[in-house]
PDB file of N, CA and C in Angstrom:
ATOM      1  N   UNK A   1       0.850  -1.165   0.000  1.00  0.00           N
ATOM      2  CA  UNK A   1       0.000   0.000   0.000  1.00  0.00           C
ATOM      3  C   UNK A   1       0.900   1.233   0.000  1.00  0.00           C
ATOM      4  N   UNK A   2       0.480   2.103  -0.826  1.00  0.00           N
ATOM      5  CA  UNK A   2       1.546   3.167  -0.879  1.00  0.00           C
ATOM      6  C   UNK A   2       0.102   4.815  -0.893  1.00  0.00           C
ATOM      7  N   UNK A   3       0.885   5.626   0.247  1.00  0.00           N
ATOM      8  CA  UNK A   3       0.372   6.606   0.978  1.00  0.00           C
ATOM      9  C   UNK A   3       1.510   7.474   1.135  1.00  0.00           C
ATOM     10  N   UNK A   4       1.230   8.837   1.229  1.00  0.00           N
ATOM     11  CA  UNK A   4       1.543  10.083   1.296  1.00  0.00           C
ATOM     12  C   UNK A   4       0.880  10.957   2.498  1.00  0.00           C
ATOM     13  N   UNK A   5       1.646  11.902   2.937  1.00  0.00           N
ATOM     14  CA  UNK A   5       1.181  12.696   4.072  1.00  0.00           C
ATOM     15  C   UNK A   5       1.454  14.366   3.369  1.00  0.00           C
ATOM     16  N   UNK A   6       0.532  15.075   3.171  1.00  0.00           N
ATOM     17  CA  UNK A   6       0.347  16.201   3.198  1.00  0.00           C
ATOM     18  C   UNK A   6      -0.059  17.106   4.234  1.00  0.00           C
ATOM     19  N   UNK A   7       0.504  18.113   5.352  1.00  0.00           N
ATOM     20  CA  UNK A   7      -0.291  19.124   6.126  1.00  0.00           C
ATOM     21  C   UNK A   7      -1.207  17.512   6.966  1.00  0.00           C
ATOM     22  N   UNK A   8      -2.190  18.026   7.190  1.00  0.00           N
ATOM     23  CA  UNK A   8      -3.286  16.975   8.181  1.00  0.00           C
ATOM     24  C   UNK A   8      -3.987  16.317   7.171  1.00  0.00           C
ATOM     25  N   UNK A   9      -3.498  15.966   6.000  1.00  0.00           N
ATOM     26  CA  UNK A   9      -4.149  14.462   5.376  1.00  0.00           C
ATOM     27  C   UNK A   9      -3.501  13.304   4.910  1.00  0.00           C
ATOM     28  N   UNK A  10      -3.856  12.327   4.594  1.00  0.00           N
ATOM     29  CA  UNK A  10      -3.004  10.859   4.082  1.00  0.00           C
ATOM     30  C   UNK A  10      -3.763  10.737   3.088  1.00  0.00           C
ATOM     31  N   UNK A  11      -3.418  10.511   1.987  1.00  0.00           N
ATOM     32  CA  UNK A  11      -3.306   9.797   1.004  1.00  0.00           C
ATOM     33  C   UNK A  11      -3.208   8.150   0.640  1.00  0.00           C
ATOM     34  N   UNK A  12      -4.052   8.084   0.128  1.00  0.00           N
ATOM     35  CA  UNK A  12      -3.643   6.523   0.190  1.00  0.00           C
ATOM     36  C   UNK A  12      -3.820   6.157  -1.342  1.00  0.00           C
ATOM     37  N   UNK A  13      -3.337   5.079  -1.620  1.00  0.00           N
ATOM     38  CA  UNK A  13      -3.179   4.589  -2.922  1.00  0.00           C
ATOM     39  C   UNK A  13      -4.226   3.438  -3.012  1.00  0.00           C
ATOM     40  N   UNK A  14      -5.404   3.420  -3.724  1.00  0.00           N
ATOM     41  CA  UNK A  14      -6.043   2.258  -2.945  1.00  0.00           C
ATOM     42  C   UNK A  14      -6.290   0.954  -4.604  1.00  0.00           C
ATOM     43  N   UNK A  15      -6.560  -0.021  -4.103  1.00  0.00           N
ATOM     44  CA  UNK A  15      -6.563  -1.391  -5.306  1.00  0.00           C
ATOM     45  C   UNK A  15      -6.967  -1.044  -6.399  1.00  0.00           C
ATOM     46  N   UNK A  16      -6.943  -1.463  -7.299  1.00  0.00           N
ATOM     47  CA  UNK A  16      -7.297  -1.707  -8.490  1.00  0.00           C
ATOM     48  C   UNK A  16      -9.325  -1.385  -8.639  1.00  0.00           C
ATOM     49  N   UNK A  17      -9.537  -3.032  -7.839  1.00  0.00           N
ATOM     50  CA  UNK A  17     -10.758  -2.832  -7.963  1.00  0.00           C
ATOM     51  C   UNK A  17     -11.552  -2.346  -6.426  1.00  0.00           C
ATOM     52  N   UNK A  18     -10.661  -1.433  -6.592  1.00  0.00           N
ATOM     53  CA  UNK A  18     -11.912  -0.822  -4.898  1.00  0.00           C
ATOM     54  C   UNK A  18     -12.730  -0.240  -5.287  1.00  0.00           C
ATOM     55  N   UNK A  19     -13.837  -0.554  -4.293  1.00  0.00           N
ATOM     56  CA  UNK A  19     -15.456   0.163  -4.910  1.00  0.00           C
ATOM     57  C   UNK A  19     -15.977   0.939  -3.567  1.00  0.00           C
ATOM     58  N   UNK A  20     -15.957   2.394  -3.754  1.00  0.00           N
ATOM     59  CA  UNK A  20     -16.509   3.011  -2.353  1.00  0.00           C
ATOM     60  C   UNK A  20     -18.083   2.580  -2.108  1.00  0.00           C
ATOM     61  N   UNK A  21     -18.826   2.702  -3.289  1.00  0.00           N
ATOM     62  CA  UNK A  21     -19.945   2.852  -3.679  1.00  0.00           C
ATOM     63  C   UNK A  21     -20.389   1.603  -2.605  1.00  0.00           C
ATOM     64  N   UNK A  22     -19.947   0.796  -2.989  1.00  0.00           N
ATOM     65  CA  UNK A  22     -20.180  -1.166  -1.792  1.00  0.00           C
ATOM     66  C   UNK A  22     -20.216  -1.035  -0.458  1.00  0.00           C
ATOM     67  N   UNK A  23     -18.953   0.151  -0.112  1.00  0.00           N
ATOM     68  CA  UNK A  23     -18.569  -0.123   1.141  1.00  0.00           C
ATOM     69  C   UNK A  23     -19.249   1.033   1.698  1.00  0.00           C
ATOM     70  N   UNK A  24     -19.836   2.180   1.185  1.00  0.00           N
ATOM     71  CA  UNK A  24     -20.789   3.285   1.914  1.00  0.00           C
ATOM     72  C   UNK A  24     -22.680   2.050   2.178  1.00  0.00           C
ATOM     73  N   UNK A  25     -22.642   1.366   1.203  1.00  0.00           N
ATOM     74  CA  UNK A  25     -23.632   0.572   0.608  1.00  0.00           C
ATOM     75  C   UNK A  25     -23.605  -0.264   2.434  1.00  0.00           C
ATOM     76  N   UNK A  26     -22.735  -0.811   2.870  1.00  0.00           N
ATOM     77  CA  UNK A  26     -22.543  -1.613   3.492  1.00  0.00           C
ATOM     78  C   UNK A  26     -22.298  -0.738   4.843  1.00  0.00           C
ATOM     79  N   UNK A  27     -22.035   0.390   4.922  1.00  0.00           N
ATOM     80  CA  UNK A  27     -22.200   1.401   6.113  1.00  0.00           C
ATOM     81  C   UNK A  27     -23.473   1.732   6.533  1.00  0.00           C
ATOM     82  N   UNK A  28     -24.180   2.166   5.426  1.00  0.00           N
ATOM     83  CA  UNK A  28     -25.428   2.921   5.468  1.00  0.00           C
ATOM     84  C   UNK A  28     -26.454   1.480   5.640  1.00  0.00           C
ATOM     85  N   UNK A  29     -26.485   0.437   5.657  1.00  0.00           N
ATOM     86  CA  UNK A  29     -27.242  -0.686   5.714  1.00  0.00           C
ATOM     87  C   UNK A  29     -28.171  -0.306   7.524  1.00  0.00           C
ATOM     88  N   UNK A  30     -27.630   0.239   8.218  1.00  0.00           N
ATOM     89  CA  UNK A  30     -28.012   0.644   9.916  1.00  0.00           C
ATOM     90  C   UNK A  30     -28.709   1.998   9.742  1.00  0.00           C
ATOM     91  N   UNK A  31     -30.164   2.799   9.616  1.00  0.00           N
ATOM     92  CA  UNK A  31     -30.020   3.942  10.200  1.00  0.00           C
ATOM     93  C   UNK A  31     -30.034   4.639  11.363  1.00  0.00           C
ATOM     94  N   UNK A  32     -29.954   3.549  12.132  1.00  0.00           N
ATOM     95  CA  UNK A  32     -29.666   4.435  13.591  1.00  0.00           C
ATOM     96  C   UNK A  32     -28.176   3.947  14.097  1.00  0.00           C
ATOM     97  N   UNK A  33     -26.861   4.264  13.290  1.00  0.00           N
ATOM     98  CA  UNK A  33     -25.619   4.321  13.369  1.00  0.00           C
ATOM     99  C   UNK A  33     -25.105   5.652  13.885  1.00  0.00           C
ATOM    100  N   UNK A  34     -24.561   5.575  15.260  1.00  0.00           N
ATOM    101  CA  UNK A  34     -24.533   6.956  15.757  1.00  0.00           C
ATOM    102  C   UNK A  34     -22.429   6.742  15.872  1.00  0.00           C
ATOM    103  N   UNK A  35     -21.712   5.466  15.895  1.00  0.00           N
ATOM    104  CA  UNK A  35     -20.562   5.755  15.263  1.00  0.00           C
ATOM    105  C   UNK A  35     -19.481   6.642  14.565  1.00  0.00           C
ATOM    106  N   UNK A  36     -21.150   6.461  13.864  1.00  0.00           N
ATOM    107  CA  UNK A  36     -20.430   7.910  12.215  1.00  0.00           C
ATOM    108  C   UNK A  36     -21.063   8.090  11.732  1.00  0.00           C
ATOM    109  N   UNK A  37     -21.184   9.395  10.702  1.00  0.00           N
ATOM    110  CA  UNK A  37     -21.894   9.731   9.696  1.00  0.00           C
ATOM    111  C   UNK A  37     -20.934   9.619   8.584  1.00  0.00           C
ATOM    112  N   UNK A  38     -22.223   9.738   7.716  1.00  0.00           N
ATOM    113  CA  UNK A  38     -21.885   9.855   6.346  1.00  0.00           C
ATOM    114  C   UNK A  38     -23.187  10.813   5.583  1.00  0.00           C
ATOM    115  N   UNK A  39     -22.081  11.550   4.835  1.00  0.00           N
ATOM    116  CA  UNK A  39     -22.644  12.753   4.392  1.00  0.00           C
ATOM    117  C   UNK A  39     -22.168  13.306   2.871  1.00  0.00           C
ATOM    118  N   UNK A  40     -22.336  13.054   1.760  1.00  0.00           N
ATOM    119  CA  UNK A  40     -22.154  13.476   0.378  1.00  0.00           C
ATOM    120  C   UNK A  40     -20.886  12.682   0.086  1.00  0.00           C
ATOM    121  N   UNK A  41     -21.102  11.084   0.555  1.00  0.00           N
ATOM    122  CA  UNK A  41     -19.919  10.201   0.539  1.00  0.00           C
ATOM    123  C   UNK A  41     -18.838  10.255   1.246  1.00  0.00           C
ATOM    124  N   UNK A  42     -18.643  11.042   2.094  1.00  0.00           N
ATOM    125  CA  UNK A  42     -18.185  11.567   3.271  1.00  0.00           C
ATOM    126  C   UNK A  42     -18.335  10.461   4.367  1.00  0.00           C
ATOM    127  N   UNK A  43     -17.225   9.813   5.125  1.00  0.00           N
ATOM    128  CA  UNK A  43     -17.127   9.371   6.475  1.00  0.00           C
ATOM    129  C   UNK A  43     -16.655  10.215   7.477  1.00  0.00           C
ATOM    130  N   UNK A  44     -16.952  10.493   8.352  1.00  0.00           N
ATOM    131  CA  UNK A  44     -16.903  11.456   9.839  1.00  0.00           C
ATOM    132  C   UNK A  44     -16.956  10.306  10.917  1.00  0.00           C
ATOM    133  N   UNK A  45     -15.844  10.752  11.892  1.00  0.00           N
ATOM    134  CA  UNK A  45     -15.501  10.153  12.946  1.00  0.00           C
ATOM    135  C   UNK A  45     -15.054  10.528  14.038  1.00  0.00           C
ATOM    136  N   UNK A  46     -15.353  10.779  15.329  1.00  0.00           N
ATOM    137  CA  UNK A  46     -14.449  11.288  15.860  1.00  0.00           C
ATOM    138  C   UNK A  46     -13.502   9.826  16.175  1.00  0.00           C
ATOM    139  N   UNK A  47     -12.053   9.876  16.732  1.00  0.00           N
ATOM    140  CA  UNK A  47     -11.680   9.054  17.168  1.00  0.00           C
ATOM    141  C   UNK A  47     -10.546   9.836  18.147  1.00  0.00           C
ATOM    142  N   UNK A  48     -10.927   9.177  19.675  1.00  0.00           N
ATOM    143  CA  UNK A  48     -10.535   9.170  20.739  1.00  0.00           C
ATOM    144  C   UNK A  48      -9.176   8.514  21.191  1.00  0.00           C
ATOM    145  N   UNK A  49      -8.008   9.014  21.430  1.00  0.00           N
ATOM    146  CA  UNK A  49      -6.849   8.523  21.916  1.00  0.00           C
ATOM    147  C   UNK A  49      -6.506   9.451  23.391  1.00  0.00           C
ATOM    148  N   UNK A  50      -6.861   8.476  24.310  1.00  0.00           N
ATOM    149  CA  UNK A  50      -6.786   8.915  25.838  1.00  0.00           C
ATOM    150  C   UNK A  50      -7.856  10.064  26.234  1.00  0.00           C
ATOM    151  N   UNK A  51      -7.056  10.992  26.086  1.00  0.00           N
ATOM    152  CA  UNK A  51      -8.035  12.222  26.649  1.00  0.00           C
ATOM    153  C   UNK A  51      -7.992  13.395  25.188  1.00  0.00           C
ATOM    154  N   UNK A  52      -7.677  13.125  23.945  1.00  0.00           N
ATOM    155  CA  UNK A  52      -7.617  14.152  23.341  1.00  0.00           C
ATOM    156  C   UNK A  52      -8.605  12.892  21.834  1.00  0.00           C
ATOM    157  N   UNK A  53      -9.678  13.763  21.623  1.00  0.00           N
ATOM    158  CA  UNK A  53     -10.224  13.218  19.986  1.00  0.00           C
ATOM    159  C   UNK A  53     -10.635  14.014  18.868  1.00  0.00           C
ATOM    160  N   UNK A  54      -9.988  13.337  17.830  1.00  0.00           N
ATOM    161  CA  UNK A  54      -9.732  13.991  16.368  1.00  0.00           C
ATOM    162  C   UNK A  54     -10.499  13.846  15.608  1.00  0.00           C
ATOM    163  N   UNK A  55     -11.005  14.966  14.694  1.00  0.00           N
ATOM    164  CA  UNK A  55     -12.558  14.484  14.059  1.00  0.00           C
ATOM    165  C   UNK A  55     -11.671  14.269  13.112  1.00  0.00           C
ATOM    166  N   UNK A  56     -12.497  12.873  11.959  1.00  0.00           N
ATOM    167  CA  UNK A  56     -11.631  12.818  10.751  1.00  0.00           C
ATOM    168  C   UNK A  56     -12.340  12.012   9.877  1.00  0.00           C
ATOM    169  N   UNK A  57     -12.380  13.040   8.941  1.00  0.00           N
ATOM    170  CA  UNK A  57     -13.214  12.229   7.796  1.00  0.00           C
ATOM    171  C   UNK A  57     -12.220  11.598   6.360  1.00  0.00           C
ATOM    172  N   UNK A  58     -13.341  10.625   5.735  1.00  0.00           N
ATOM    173  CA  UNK A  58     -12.947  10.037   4.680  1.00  0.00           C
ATOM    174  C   UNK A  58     -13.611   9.902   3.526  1.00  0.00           C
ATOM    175  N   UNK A  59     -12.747  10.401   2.204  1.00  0.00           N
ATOM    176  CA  UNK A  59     -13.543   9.998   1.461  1.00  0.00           C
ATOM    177  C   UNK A  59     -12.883   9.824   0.507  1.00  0.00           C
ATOM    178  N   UNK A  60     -13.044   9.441  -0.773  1.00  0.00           N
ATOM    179  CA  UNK A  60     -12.630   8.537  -2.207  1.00  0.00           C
ATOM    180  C   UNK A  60     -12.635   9.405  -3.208  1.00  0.00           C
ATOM    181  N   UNK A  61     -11.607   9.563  -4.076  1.00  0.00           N
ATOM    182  CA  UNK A  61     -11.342  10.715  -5.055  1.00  0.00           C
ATOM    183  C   UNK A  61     -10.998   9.406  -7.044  1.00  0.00           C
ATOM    184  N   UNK A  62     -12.559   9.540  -7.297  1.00  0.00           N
ATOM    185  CA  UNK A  62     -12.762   8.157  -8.409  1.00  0.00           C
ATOM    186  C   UNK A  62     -11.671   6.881  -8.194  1.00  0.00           C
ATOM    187  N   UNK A  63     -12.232   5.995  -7.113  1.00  0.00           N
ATOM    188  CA  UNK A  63     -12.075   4.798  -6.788  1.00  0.00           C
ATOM    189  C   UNK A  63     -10.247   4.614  -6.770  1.00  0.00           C
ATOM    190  N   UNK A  64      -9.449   5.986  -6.901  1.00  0.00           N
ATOM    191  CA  UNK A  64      -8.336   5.276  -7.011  1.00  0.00           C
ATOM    192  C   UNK A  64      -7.210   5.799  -5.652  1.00  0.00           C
ATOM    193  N   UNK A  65      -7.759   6.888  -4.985  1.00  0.00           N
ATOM    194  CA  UNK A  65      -7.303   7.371  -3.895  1.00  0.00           C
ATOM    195  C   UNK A  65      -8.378   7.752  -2.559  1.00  0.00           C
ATOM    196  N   UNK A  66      -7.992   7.386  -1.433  1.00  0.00           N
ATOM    197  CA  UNK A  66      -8.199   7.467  -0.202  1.00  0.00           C
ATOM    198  C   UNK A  66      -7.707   8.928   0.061  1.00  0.00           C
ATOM    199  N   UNK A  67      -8.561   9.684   0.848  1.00  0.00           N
ATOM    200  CA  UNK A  67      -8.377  10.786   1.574  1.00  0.00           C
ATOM    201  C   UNK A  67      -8.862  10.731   2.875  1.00  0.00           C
ATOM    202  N   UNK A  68      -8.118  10.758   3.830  1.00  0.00           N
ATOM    203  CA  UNK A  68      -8.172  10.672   5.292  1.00  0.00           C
ATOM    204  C   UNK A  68      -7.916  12.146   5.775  1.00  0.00           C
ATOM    205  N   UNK A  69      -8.446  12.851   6.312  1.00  0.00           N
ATOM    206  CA  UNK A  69      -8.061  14.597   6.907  1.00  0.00           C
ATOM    207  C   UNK A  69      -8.504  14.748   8.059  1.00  0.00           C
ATOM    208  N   UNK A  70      -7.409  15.151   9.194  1.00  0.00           N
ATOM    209  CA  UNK A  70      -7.666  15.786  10.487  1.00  0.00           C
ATOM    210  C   UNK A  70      -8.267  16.846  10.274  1.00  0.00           C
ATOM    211  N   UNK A  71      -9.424  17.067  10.860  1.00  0.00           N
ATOM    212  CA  UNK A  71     -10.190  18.578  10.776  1.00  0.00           C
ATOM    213  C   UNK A  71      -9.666  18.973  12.231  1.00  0.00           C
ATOM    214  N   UNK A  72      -9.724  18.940  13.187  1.00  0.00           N
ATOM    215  CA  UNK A  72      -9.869  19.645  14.510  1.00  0.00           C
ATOM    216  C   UNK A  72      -9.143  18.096  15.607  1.00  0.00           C
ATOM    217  N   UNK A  73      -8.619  18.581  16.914  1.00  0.00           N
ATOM    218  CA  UNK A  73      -8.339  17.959  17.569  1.00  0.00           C
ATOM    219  C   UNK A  73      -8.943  18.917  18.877  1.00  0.00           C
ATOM    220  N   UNK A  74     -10.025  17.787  19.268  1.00  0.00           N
ATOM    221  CA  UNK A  74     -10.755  18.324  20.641  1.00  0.00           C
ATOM    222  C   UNK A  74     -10.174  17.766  22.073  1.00  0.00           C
ATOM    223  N   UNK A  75      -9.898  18.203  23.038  1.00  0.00           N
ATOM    224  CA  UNK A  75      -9.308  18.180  24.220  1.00  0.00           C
ATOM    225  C   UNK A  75     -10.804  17.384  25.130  1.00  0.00           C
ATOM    226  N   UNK A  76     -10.583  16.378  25.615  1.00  0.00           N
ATOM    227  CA  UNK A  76     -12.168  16.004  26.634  1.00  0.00           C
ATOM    228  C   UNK A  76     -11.655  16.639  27.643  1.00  0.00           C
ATOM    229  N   UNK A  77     -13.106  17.092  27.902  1.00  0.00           N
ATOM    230  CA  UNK A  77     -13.900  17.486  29.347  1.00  0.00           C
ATOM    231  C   UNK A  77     -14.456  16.731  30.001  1.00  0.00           C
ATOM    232  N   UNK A  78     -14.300  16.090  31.354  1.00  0.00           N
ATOM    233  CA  UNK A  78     -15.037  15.732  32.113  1.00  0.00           C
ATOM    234  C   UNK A  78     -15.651  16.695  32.612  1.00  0.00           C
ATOM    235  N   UNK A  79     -16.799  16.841  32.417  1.00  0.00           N
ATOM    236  CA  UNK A  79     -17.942  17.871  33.116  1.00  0.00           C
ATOM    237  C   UNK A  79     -18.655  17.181  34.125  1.00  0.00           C
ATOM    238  N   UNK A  80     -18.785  16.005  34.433  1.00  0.00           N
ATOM    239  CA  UNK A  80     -19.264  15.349  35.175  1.00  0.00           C
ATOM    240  C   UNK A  80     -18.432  14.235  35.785  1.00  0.00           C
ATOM    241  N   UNK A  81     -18.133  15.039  37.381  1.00  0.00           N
ATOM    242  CA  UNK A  81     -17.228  14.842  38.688  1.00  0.00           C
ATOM    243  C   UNK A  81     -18.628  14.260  39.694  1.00  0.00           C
TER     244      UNK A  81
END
């Protein structure tokens, strides 16, 4: 697999025959998936490492590249002691 890092995104190089279209197909199968969204082929996530989580979405640029991008890195609050 061959990937690139630009600023806050990765690149990815993805197969031959990868099909986003299957695998949003196979996301969206749940509508009460509170995980993630998906939004104009768009994956959104936050994902949590210890006390700090990074929203980061994904999406497919004609079946032949992966785009992964840090939007924001949120700091948790425990508000409730």
């Amino acid at each position: 697999m061959t990937w690139h890092e630009f600023n806050d995104v990765i690149v990815i190089k993805l197969p031959e025959h990868f099909d986003m279209i299957a695998n949003l197909g196979y996301l969206t199968r749940e509508k009460n998936e509170c995980m993630f969204e998906i939004e104009n082929d768009i994956i959104t996530k936050v994902i949590a490492i210890g006390e700090i989580r990074s929203l980061v979405q994904i999406s497919v640029i004609n079946n032949k590249q992966m785009l992964v991008q840090f939007h924001k890195i949120l700091k948790y609050c425990n508000i409730l002691k």
